[in-house]
Protein backbone atom coordinates (compact mmCIF):
# COMPACT_ATOMS: atom_id res chain seq x y z
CA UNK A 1 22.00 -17.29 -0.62
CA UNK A 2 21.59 -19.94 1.86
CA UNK A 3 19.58 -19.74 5.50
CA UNK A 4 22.80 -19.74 6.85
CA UNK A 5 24.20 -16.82 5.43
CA UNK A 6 21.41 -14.77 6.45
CA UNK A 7 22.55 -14.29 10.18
CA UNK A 8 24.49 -11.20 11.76
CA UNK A 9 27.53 -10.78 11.17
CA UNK A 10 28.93 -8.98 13.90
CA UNK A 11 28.62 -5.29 12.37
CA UNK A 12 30.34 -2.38 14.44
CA UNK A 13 27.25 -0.90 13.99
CA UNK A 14 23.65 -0.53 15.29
CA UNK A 15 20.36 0.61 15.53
CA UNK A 16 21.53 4.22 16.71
CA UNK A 17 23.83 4.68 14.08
CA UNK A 18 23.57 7.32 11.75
CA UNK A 19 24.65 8.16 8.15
CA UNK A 20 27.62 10.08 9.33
CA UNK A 21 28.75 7.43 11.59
CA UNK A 22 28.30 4.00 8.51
CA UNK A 23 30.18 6.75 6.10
CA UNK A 24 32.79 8.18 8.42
CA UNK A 25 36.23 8.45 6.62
CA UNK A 26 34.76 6.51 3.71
CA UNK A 27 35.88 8.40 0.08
CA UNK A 28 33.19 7.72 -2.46
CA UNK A 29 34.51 10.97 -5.00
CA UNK A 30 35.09 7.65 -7.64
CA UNK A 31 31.39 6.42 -7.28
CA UNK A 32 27.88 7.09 -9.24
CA UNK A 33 24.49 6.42 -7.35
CA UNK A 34 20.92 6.43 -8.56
CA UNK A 35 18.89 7.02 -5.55
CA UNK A 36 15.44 6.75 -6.56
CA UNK A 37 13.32 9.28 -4.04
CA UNK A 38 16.54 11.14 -3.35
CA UNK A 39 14.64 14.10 -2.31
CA UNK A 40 12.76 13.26 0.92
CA UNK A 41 12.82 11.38 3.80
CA UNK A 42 15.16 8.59 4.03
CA UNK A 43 16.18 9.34 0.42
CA UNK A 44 16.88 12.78 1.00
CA UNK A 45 19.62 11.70 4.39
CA UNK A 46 20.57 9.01 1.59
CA UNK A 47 21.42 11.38 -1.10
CA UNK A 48 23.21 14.00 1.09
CA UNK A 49 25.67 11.50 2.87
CA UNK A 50 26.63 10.21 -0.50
CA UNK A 51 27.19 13.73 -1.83
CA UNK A 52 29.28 14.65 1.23
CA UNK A 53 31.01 11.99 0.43
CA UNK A 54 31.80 12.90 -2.84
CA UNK A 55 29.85 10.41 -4.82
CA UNK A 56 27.85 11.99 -7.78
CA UNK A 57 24.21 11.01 -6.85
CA UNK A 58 21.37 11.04 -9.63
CA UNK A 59 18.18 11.33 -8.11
CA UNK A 60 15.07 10.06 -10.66
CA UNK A 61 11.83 12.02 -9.55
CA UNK A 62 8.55 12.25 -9.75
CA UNK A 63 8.14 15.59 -9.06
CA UNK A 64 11.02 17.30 -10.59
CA UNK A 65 10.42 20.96 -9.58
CA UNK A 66 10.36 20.06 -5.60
CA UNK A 67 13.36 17.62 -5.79
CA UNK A 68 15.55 20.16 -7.22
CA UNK A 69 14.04 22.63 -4.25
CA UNK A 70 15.04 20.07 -2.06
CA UNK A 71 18.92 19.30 -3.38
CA UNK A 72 19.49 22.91 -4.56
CA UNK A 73 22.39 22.74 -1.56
CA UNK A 74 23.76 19.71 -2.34
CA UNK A 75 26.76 19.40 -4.61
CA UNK A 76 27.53 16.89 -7.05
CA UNK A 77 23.21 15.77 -7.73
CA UNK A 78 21.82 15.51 -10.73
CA UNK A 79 18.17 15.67 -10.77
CA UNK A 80 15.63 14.13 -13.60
CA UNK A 81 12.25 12.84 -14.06
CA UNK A 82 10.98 9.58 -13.46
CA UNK A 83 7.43 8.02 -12.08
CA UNK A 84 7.53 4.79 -10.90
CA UNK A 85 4.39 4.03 -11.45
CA UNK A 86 4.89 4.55 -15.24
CA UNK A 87 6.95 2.06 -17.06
CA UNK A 88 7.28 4.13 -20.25
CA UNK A 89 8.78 6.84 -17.90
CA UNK A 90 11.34 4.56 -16.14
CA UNK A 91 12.87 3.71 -19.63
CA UNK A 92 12.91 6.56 -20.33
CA UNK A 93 15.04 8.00 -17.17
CA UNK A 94 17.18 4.79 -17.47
CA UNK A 95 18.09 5.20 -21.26
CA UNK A 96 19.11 8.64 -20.21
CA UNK A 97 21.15 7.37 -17.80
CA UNK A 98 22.76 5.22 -19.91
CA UNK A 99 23.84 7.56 -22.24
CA UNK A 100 25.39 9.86 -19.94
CA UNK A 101 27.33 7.49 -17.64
CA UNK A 102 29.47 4.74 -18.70
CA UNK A 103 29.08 2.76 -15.12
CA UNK A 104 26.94 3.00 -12.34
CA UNK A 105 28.45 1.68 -8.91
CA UNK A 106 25.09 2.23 -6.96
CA UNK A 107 21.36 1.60 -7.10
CA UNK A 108 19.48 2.39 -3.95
CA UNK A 109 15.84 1.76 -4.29
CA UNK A 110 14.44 3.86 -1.79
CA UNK A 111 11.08 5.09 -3.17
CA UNK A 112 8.20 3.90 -2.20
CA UNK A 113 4.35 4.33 -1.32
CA UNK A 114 2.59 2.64 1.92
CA UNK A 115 -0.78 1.69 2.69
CA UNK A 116 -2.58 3.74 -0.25
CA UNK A 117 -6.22 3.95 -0.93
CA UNK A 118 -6.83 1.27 -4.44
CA UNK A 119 -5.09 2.58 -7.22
CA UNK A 120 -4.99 0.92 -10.14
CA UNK A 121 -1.63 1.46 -12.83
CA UNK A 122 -0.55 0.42 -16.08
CA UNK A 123 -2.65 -2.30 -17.46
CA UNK A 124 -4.75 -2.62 -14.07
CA UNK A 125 -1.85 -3.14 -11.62
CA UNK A 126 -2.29 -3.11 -8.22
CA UNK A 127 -0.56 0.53 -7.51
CA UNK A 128 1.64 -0.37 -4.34
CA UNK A 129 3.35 -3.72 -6.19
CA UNK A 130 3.64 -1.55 -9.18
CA UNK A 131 4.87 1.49 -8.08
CA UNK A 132 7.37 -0.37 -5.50
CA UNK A 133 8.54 -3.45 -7.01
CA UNK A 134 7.78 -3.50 -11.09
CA UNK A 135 9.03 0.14 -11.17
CA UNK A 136 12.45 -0.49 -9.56
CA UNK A 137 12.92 -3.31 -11.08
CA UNK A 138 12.60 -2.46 -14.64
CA UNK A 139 14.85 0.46 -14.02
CA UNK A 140 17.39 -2.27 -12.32
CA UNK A 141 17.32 -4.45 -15.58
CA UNK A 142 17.16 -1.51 -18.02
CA UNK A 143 20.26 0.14 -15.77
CA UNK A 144 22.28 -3.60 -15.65
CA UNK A 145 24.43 -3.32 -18.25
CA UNK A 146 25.88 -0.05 -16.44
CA UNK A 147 26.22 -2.09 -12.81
CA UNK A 148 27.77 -4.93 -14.76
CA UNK A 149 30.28 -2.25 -15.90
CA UNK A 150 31.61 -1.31 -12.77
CA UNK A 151 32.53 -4.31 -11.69
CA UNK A 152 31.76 -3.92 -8.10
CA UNK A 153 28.06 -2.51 -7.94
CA UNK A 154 25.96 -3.04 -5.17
CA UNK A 155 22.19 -2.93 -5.51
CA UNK A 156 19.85 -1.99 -2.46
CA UNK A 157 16.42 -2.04 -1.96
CA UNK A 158 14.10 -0.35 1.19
CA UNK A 159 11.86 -3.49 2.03
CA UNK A 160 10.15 -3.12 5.36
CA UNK A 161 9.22 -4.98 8.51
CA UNK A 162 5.97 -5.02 6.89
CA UNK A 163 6.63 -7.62 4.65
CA UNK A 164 5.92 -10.22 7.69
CA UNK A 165 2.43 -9.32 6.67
CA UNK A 166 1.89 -11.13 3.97
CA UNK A 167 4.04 -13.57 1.19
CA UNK A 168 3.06 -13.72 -2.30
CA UNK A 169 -0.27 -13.69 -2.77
CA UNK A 170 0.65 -15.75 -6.20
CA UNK A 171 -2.83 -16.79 -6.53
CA UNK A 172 -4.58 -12.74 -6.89
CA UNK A 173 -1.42 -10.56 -6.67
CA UNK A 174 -3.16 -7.60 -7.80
CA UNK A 175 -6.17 -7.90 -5.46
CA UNK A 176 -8.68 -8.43 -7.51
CA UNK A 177 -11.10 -10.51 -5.50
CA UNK A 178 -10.77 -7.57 -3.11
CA UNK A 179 -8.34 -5.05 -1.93
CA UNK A 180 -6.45 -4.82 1.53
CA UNK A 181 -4.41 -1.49 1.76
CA UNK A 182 -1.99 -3.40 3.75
CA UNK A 183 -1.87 -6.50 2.59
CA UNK A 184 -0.72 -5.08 -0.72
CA UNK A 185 2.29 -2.97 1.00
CA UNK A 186 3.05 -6.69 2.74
CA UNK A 187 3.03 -8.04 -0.65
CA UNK A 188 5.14 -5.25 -2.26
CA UNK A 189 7.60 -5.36 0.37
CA UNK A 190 8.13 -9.26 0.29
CA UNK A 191 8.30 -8.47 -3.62
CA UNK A 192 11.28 -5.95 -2.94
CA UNK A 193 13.21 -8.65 -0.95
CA UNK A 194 12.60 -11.12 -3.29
CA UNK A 195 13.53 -9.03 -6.29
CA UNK A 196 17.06 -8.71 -4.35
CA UNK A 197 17.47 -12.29 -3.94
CA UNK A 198 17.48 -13.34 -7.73
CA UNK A 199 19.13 -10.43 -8.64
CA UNK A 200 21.92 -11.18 -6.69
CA UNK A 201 22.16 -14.72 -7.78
CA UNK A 202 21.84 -13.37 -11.75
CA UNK A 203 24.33 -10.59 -11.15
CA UNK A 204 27.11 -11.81 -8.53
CA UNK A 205 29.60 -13.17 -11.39
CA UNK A 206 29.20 -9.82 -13.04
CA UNK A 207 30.01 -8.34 -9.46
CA UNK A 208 26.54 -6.85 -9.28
CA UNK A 209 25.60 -7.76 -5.64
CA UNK A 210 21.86 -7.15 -4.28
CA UNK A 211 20.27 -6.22 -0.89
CA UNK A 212 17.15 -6.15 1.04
CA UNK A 213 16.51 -3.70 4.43
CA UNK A 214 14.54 -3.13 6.71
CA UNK A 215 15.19 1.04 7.67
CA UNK A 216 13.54 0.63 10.75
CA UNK A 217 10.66 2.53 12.29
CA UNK A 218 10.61 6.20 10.55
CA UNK A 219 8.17 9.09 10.56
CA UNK A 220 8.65 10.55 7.34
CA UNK A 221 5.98 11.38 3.97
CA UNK A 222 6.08 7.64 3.60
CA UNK A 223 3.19 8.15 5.98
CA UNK A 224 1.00 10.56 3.50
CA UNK A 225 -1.43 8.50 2.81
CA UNK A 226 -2.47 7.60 6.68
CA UNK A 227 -5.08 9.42 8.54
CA UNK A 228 -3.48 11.08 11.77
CA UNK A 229 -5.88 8.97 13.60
CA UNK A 230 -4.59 5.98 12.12
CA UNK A 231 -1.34 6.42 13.55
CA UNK A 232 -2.61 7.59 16.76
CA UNK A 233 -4.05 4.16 17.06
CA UNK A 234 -0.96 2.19 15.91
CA UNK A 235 0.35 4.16 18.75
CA UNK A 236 3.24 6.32 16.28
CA UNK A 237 2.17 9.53 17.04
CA UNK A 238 -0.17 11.74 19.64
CA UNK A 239 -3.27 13.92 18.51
CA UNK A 240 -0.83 16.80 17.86
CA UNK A 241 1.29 14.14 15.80
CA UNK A 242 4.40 13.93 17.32
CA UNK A 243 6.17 10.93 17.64
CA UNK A 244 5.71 8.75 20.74
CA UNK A 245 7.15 5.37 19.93
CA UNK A 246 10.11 4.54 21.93
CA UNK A 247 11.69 2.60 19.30
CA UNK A 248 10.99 5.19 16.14
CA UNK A 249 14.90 6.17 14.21
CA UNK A 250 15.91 9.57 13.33
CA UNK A 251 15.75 9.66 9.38
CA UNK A 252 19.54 9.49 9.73
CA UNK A 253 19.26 6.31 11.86
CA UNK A 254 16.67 5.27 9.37
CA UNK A 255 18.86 5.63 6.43
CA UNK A 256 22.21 4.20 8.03
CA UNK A 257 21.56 0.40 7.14
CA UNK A 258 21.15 1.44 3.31
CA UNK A 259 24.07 3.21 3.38
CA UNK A 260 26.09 0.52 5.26
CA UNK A 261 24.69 -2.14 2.79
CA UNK A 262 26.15 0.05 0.13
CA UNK A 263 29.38 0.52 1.02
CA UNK A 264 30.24 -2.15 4.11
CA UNK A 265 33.20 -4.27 3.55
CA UNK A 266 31.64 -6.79 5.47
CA UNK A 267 29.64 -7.35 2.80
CA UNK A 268 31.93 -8.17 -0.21
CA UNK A 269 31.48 -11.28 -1.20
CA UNK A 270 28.15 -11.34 -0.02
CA UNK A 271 24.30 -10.19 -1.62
CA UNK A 272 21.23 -11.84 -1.70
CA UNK A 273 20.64 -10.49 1.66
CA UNK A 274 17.77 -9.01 4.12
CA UNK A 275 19.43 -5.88 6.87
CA UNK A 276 18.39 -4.19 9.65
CA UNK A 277 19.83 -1.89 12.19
CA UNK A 278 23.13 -2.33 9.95
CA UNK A 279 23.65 -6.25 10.13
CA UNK A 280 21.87 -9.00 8.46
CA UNK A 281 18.69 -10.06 9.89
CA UNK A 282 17.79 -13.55 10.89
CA UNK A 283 15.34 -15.67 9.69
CA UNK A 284 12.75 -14.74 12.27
CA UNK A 285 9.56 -17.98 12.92
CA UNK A 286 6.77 -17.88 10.98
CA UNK A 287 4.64 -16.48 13.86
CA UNK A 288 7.12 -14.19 15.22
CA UNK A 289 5.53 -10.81 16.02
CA UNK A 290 6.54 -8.14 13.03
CA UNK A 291 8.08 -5.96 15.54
CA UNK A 292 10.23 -8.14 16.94
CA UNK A 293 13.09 -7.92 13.98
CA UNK A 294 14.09 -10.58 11.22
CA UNK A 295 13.45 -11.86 7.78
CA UNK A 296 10.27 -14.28 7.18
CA UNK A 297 11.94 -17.07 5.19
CA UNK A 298 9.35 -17.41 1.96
CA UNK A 299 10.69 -13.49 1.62
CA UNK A 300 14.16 -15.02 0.69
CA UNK A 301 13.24 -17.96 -0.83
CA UNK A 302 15.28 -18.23 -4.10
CA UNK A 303 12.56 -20.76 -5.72
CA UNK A 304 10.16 -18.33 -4.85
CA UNK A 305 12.30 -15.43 -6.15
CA UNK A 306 13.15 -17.25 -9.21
CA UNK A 307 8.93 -17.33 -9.70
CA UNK A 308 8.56 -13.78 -9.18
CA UNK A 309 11.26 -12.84 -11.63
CA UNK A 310 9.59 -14.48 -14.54
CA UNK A 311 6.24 -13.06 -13.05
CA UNK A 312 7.88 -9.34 -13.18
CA UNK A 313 9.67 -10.06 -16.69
CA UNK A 314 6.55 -11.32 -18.34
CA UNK A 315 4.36 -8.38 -16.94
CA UNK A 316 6.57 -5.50 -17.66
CA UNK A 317 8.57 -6.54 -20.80
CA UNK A 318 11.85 -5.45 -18.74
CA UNK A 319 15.30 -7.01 -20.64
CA UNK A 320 16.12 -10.23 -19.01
CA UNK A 321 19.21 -10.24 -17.52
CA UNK A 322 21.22 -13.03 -18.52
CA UNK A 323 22.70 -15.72 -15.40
């Protein structure tokens, strides 16, 4: 990926789109997904588009019981457990995988926490890097050999707006002189682009071919961990929390640019990435307000991905994919 591939492209479509408009005519009955939180929000509009579809749609989750509540309805889903906050448990759900399915043509990283209260995970992780970047992408290096198989696999990761907020903080990624709730989704979300830029650059002779998105501006349980107050004053939602922001997406709208990254021929050929409103983003200036749109340019660095990937290998033990 070079600075000048990451510019729109022209797409035919937009903001407004929805899932039913990026999939329309599309045939997908020849495709498996993994769509990790394939049971709500975005993941749940994700997960029923590529059903109707006819793609068969695995859907790892954390809480079993209610995802299978959730899909009961939706043909061709396979639900099984999986925390991605728990390395052990991602093997686990990705060695299943692998002996079940012979390829997988579809990752879509879609879980994801935001702005949490100070958890720490594993061996003292910082819970919102862990959870959203080390847990998707051990599954993506334990699940590569089954990408690599299909030849034509696309890889696609929900990054946010949010990672204007802050690069890597290389020198105390897991907060430990002190934690900033949203500092550490900035970092995890800059960590989910980057993740997507050297996997793209390991995978694209293997036709495994890797994207970052923003989804837009969603109310959905991404929000959980927010105080209804809080997002009174960001100006989201009123005191009787329904939305108010002009510019907020329908979970549909919100879930159109993954879907478009997944299946868009405009983007063979392509990976290494950032989207948003189903086009790649510019690189937006340094000081450029987070609202306004585009990717900050340390977020698709490839030097700087290429340091995160041996920071992610070495912490989680995940097998090194091979250039």
């Amino acid at each position: 990926m070079t600075s000048t591939d990451q510019q729109p492209l022209g797409s035919p479509f937009s903001a407004t789109s929805t899932c039913e408009d990026v999939l329309a005519g599309l045939d997908l009955s020849e495709k498996t997904a993994v769509v990790t939180g394939g049971y709500s929000g975005l993941g749940l509009e994700t997960t029923r588009a590529l059903a109707a579809a006819g793609a068969q749609v695995i859907v790892p989750a954390r809480r079993p019981g209610i995802a299978r509540a959730a899909l009961a309805e939706v043909e061709g889903c396979e639900v099984m457990p999986m925390d991605l906050a728990d390395l052990d448990s991602v093997r686990e759900a990705a060695a299943h995988i692998s002996g079940t399915r012979t390829r997988l043509d579809l990752l879509m990283a879609v879980a994801g926490v935001m702005a949490t209260p100070e958890r720490r995970v594993g061996p003292g992780w910082e819970g919102q890097l862990a959870t959203n970047h080390f847990g998707h992408f051990t599954l993506a290096c334990e699940l590569y050999p089954l990408l690599a198989a299909a030849g034509e696999a696309r890889v696609v990761v929900n990054s946010s707006a949010g990672h204007a907020l802050t690069d890597i903080r290389w020198h105390d990624p897991h907060f430990r002189a002190g934690y900033d709730k949203w500092l550490a989704y900035g970092q995890a979300k800059t960590a989910n682009t980057l993740f997507t830029v050297h996997l793209d650059a390991l995978g694209r002779n293997d036709g495994v071919r890797a994207f970052a998105l923003h989804p837009g501006k969603i109310i959905t349980g991404l929000q959980r961990e927010m105080t209804l107050q809080e997002q009174i004053d960001r100006g989201w939602v009123d005191e009787h929390g329904d939305v108010v922001g002009a510019d907020f997406k329908t979970p549909s709208q919100g879930a159109a640019t993954g879907l478009w990254a997944a299946t868009s021929s405009l983007l063979d050929g392509r990976g290494g990435l950032y989207l948003e409103d189903c086009d790649v983003a510019y690189v937006s200036a340094p000081d450029a307000p987070m609202d306004d749109g585009g990717v900050r340019e340390y977020a698709v660095n490839p030097d700087a991905a290429a340091r995160l990937w041996d920071l992610s290998v070495a912490a989680t033990g995940a097998t090194p994919i091979a250039p």
